[in-house]
N, C-alpha and C. Protein backbone atom coordinates (compact mmCIF):
# COMPACT_ATOMS: atom_id res chain seq x y z
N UNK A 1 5.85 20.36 -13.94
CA UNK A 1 6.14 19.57 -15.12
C UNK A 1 5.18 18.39 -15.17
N UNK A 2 4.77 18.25 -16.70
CA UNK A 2 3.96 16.71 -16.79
C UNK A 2 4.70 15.66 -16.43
N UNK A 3 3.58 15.25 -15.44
CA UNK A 3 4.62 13.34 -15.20
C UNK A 3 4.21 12.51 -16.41
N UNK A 4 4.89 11.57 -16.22
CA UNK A 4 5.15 10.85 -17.41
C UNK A 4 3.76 9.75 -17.51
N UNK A 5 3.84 8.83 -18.39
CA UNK A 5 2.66 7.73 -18.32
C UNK A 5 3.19 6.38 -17.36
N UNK A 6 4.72 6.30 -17.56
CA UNK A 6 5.45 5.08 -16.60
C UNK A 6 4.61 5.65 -15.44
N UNK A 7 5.06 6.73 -14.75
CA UNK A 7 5.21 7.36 -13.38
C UNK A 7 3.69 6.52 -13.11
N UNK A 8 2.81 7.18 -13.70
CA UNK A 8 1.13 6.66 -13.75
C UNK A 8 1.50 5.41 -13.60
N UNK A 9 1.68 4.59 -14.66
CA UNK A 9 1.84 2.87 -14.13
C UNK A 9 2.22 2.83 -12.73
N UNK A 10 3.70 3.20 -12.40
CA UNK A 10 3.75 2.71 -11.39
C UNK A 10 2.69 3.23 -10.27
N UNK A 11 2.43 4.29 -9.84
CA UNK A 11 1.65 4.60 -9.39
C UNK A 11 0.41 3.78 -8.99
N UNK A 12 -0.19 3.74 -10.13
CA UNK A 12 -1.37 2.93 -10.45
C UNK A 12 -1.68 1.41 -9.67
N UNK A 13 -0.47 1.22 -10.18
CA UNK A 13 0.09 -0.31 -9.61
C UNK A 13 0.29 -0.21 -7.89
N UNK A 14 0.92 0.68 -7.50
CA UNK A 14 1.32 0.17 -5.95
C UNK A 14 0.03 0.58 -5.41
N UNK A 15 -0.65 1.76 -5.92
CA UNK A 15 -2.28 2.04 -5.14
C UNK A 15 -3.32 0.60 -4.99
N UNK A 16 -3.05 -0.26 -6.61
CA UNK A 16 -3.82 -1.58 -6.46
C UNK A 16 -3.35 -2.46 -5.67
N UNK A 17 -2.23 -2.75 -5.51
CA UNK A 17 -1.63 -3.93 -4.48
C UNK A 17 -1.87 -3.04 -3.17
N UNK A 18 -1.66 -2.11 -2.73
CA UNK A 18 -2.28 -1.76 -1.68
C UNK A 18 -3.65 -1.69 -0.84
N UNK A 19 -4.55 -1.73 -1.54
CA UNK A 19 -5.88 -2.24 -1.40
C UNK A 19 -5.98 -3.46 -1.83
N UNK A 20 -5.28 -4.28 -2.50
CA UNK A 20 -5.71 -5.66 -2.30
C UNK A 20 -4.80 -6.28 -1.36
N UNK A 21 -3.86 -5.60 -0.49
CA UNK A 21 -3.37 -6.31 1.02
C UNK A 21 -4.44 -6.05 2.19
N UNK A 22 -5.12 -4.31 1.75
CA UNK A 22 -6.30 -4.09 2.59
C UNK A 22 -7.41 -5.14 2.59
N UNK A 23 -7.68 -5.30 1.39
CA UNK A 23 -8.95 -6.07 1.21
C UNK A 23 -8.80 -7.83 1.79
N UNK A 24 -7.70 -7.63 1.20
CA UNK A 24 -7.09 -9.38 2.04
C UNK A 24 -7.23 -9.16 3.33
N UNK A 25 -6.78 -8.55 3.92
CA UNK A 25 -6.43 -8.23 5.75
C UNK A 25 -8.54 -8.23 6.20
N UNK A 26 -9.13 -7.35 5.55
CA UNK A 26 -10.53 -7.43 5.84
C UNK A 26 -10.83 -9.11 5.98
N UNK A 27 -10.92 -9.74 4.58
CA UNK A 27 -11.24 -10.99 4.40
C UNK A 27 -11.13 -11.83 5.40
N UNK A 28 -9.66 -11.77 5.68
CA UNK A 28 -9.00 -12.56 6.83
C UNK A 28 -9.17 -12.37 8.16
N UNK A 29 -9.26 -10.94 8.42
CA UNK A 29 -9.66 -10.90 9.61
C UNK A 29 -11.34 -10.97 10.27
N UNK A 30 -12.20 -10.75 9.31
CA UNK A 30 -13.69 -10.73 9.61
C UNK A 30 -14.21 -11.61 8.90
N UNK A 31 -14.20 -12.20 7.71
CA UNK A 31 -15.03 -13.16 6.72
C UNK A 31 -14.59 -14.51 6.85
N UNK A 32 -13.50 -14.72 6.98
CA UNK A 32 -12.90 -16.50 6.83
C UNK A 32 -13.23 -16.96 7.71
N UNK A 33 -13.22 -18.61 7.71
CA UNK A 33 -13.74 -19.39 8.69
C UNK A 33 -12.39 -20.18 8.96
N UNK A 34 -10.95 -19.43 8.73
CA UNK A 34 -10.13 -20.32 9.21
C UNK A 34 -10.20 -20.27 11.16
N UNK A 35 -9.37 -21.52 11.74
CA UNK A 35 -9.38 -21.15 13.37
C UNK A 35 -7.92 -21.67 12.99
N UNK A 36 -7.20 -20.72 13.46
CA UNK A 36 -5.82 -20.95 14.08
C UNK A 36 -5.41 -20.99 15.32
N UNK A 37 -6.58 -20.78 15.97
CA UNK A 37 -6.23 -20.69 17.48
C UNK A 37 -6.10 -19.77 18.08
N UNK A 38 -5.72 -19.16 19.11
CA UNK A 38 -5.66 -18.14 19.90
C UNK A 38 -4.67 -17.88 20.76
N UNK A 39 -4.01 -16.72 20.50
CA UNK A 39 -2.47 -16.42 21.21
C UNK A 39 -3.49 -14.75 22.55
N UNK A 40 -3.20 -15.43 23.34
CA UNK A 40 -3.40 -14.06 24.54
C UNK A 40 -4.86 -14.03 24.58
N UNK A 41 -5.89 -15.09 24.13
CA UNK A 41 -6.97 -14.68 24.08
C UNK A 41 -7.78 -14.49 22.57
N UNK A 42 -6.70 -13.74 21.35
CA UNK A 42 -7.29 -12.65 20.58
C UNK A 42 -7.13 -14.33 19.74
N UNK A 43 -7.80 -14.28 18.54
CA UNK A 43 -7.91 -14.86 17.38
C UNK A 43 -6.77 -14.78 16.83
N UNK A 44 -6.05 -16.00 16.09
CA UNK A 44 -4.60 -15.60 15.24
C UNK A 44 -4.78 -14.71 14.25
N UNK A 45 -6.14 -15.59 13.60
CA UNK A 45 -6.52 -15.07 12.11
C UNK A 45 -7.03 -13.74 12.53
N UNK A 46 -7.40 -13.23 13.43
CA UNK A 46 -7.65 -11.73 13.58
C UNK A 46 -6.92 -10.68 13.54
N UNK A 47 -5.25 -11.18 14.33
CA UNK A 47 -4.29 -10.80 14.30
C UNK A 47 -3.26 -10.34 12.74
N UNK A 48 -3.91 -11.30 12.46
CA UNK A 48 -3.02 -11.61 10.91
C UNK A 48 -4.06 -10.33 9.73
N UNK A 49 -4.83 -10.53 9.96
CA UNK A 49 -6.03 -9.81 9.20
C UNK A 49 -5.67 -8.24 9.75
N UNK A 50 -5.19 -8.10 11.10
CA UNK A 50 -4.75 -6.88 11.13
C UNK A 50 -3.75 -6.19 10.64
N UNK A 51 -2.49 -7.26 10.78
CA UNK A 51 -1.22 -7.42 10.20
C UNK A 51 -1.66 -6.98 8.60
N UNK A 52 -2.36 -7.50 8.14
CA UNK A 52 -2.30 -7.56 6.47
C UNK A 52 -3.45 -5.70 6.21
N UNK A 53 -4.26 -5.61 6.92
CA UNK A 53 -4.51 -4.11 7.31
C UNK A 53 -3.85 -3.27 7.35
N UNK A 54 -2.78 -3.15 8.19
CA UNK A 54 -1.80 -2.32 8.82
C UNK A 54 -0.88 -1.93 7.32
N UNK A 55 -0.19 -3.32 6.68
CA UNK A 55 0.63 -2.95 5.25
C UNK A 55 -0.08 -2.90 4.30
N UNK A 56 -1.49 -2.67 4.38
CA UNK A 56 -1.68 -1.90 3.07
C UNK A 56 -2.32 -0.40 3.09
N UNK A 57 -2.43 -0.53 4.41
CA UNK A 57 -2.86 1.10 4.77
C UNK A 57 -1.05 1.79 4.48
N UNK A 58 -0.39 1.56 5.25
CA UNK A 58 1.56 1.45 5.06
C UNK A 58 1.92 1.73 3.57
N UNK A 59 1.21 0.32 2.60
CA UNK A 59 1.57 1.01 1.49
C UNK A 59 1.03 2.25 0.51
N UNK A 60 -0.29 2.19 0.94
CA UNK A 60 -0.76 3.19 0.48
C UNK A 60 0.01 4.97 0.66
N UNK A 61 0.19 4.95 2.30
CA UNK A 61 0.92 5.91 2.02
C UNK A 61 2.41 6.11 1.83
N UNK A 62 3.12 4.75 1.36
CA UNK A 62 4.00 4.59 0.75
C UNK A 62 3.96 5.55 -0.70
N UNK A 63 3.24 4.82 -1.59
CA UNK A 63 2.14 5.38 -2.94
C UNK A 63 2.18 7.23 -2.64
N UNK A 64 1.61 7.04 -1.73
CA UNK A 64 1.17 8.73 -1.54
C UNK A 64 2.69 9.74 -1.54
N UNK A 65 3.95 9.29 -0.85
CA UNK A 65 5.07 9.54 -0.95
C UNK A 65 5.89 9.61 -1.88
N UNK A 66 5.63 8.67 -2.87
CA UNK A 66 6.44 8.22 -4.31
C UNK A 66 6.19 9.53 -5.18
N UNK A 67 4.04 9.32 -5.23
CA UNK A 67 3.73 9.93 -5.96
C UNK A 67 4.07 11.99 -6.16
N UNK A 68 3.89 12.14 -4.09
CA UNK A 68 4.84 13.64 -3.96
C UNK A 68 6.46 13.73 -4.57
N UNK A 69 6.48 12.81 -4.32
CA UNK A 69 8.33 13.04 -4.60
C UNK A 69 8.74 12.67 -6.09
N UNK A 70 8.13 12.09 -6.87
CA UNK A 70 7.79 12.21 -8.35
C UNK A 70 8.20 12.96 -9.01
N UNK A 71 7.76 14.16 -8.91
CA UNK A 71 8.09 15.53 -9.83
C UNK A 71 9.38 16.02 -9.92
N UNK A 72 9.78 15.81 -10.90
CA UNK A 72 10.79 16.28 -11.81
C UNK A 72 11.34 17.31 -11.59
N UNK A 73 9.95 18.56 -11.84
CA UNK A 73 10.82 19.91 -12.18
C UNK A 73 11.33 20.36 -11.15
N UNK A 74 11.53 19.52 -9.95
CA UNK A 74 12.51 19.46 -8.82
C UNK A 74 13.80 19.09 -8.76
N UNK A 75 13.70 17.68 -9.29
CA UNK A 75 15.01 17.11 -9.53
C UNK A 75 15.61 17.08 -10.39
N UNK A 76 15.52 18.24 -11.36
CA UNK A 76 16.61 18.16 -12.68
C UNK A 76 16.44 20.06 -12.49
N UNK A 77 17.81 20.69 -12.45
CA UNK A 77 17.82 22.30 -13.23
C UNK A 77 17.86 22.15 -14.66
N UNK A 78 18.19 23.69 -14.81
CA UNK A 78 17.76 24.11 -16.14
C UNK A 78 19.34 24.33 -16.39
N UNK A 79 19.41 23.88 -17.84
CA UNK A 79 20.83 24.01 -18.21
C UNK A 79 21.07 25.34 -18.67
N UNK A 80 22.38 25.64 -18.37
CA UNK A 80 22.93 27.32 -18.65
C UNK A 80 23.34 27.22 -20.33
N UNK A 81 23.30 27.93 -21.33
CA UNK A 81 23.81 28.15 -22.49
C UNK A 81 24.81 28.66 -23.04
């Protein structure tokens, strides 16, 4: 069955916030010049940049799950006459 154009929005939408937690987590963990200091050795901000890595790789295949489980002509039968 055709999905709908909502379905697409949403879709659309959680794929973009998902790469822009990726792209944040990059930023943060390799480009910024913040220093937060260092827990065990490792960089905070490295830590955090991974952290923000980790949930958008997470949501992505969040996205990827929605978008399988989506389809309709699963979750509705066909009415008897």
């Amino acid at each position: 069955m055709k999905r709908s154009m909502a379905l697409w929005v949403n879709i659309s939408f959680r794929v973009f916030v998902a790469f822009a937690y990726t792209l944040l987590g990059a930023y943060v963990a390799f480009w910024s010049s913040f220093d937060l200091g260092t827990w065990n050795g490792v960089s905070i901000v490295l830590l955090l940049g991974i952290l923000f890595i980790l949930y958008g790789l997470f949501r992505i295949w969040r996205a990827y799950l929605y978008f399988r489980e989506a389809d309709e002509s699963t979750n509705y039968s066909a009415y008897e006459d």
